[in-house]
Protein backbone atom coordinates (compact mmCIF):
# COMPACT_ATOMS: atom_id res chain seq x y z
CA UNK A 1 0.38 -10.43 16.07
CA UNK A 2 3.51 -8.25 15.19
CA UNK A 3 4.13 -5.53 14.05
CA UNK A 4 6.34 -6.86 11.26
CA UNK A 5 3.36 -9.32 10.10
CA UNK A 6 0.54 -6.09 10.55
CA UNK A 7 2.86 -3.84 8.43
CA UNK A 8 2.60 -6.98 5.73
CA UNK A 9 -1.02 -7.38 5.90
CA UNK A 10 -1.78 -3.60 5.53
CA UNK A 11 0.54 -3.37 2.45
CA UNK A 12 -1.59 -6.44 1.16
CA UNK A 13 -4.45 -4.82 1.57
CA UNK A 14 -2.92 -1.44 0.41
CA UNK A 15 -2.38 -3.90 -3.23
CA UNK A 16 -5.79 -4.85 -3.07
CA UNK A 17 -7.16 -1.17 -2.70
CA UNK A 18 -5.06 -0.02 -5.34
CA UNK A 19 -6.20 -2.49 -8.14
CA UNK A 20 -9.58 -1.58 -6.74
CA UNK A 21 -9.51 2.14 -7.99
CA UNK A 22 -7.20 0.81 -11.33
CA UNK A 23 -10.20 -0.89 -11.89
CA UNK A 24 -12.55 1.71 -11.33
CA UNK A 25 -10.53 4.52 -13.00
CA UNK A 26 -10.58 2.02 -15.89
CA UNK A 27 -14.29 1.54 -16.13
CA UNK A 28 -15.69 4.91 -15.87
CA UNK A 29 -15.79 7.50 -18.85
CA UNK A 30 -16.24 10.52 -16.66
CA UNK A 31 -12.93 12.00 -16.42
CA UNK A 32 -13.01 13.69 -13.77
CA UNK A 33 -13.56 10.78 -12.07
CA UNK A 34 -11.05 8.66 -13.79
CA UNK A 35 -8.45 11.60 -12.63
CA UNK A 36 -9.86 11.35 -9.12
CA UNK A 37 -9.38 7.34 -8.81
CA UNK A 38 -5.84 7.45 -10.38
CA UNK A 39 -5.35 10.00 -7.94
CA UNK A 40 -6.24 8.28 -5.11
CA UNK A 41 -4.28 5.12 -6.53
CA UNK A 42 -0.72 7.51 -6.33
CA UNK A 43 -2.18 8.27 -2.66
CA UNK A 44 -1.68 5.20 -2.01
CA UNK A 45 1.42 3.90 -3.51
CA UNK A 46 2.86 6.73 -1.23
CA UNK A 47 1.80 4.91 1.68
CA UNK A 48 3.17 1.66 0.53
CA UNK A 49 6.06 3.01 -0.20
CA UNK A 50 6.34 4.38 3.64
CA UNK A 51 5.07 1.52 5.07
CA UNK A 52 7.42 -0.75 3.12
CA UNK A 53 10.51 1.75 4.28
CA UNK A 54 9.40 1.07 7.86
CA UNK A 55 8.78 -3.18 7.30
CA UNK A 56 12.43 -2.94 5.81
CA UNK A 57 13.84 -0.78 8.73
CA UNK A 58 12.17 -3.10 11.50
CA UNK A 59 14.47 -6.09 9.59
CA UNK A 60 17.00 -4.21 9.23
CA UNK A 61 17.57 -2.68 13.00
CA UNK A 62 15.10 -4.74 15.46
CA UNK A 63 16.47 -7.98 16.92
CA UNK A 64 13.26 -9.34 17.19
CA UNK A 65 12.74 -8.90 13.60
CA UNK A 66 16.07 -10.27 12.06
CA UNK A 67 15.33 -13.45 14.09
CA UNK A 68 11.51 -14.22 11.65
């Protein structure tokens, strides 16, 4: 395994996790805990974000990368 194709699969997963608390932030009425999901969804679109700044720096500057 790379680390091109791990970066991929945690983003994936990252998707996944994020529609997970959409979901929840959508089904509960307790706002508190509606602002606490959609907070944690923002968490982790901040981590996507980094992680798909480091997938697109790998193809952009690794040899090894540029080649897949």
């Amino acid at each position: 395994m790379t680390v091109q194709s791990d970066l991929e699969k945690v983003i994936a997963y990252c998707e996944a996790v994020k529609g997970s608390y959409a979901v929840m932030a959508h089904s509960t009425e307790d706002q508190q805990a509606k602002d606490m999901f959609n907070s944690m969804k923002a968490d982790i679109d901040k981590h996507m974000a980094f992680l798909s700044g480091r997938l697109e720096y790998l193809s952009l500057n690794n040899e090894l990368y540029r080649q897949n």
